[in-house]
Protein backbone atom coordinates (compact mmCIF):
# COMPACT_ATOMS: atom_id res chain seq x y z
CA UNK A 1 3.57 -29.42 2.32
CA UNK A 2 3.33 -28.15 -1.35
CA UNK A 3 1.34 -25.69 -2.60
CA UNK A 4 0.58 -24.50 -6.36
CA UNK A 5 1.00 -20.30 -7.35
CA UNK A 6 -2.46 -19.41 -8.58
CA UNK A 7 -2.75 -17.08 -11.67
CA UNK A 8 -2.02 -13.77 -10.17
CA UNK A 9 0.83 -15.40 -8.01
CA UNK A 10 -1.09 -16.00 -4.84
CA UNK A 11 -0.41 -19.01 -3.16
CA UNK A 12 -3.49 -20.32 -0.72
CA UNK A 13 -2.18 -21.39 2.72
CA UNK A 14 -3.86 -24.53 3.67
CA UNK A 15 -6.34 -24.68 6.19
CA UNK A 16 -4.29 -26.85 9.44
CA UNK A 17 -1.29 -24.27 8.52
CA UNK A 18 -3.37 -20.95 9.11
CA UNK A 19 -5.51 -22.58 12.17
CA UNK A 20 -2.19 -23.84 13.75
CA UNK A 21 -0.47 -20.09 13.38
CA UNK A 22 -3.69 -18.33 14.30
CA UNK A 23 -3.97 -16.37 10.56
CA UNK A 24 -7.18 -15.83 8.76
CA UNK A 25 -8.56 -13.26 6.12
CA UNK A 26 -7.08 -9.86 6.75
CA UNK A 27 -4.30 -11.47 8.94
CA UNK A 28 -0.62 -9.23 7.88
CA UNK A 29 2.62 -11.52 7.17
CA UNK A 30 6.28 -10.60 6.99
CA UNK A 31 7.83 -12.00 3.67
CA UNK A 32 11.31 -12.61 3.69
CA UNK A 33 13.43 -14.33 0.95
CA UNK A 34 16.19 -16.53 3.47
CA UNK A 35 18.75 -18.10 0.30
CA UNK A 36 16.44 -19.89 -2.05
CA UNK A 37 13.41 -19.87 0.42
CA UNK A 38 10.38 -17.50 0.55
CA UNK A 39 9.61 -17.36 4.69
CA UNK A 40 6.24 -15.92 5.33
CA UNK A 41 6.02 -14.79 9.26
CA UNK A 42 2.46 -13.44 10.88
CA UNK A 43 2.97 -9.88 11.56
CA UNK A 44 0.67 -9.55 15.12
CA UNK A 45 -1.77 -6.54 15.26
CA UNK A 46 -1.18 -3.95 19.28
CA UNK A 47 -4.63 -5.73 19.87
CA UNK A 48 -3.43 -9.25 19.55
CA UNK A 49 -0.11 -8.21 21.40
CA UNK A 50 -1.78 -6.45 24.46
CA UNK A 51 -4.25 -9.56 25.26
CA UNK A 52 -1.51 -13.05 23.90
CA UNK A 53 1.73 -10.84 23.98
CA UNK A 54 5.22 -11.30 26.18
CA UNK A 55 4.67 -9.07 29.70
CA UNK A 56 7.43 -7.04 29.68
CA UNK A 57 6.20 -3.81 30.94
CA UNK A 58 3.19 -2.02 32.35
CA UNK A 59 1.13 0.21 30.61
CA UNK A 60 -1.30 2.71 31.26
CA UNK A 61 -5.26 2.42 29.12
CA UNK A 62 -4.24 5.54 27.99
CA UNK A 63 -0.57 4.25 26.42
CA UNK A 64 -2.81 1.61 24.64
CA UNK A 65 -5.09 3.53 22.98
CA UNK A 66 -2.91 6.19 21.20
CA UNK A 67 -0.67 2.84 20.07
CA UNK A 68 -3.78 1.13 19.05
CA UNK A 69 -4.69 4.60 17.23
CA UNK A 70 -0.97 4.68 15.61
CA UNK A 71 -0.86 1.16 14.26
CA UNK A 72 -4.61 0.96 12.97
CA UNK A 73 -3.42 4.78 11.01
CA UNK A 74 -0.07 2.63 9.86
CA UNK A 75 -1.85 -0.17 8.98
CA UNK A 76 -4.41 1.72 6.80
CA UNK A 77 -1.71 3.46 5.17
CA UNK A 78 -0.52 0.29 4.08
């Protein structure tokens, strides 16, 4: 699929592409350069995790929140 750089470099993911990866407005993505490709990865939120996440271990309400509290704080920081 090709896409054109805007003015300010952006580049404007089509529509099926962010439905189909679950991504919208405020949605974080990992870019990585892999040899003469840009690979852009979404970057899942503890709130997405916790609810469509792997099972791997239990967790107590209590371990949620202060991650939840920890990521939103790392998150804001940018």
């Amino acid at each position: 699929m090709e896409v054109r750089v805007g003015r300010r470099g952006t580049v404007k993911i089509p529509r099926s592409v962010a439905e189909a990866l679950g991504i919208g407005e405020g949605s974080r993505l990992l870019l990585e350069l892999e040899g003469g490709r840009i690979v852009l990865r979404p970057v899942p939120d503890a709130v997405e995790l916790a609810i469509r996440g792997e099972k791997i271990a239990r967790v107590t309400l209590e371990e949620l929140e202060s991650t939840s509290c920890e990521e939103q704080e790392r998150y804001l920081k940018g």
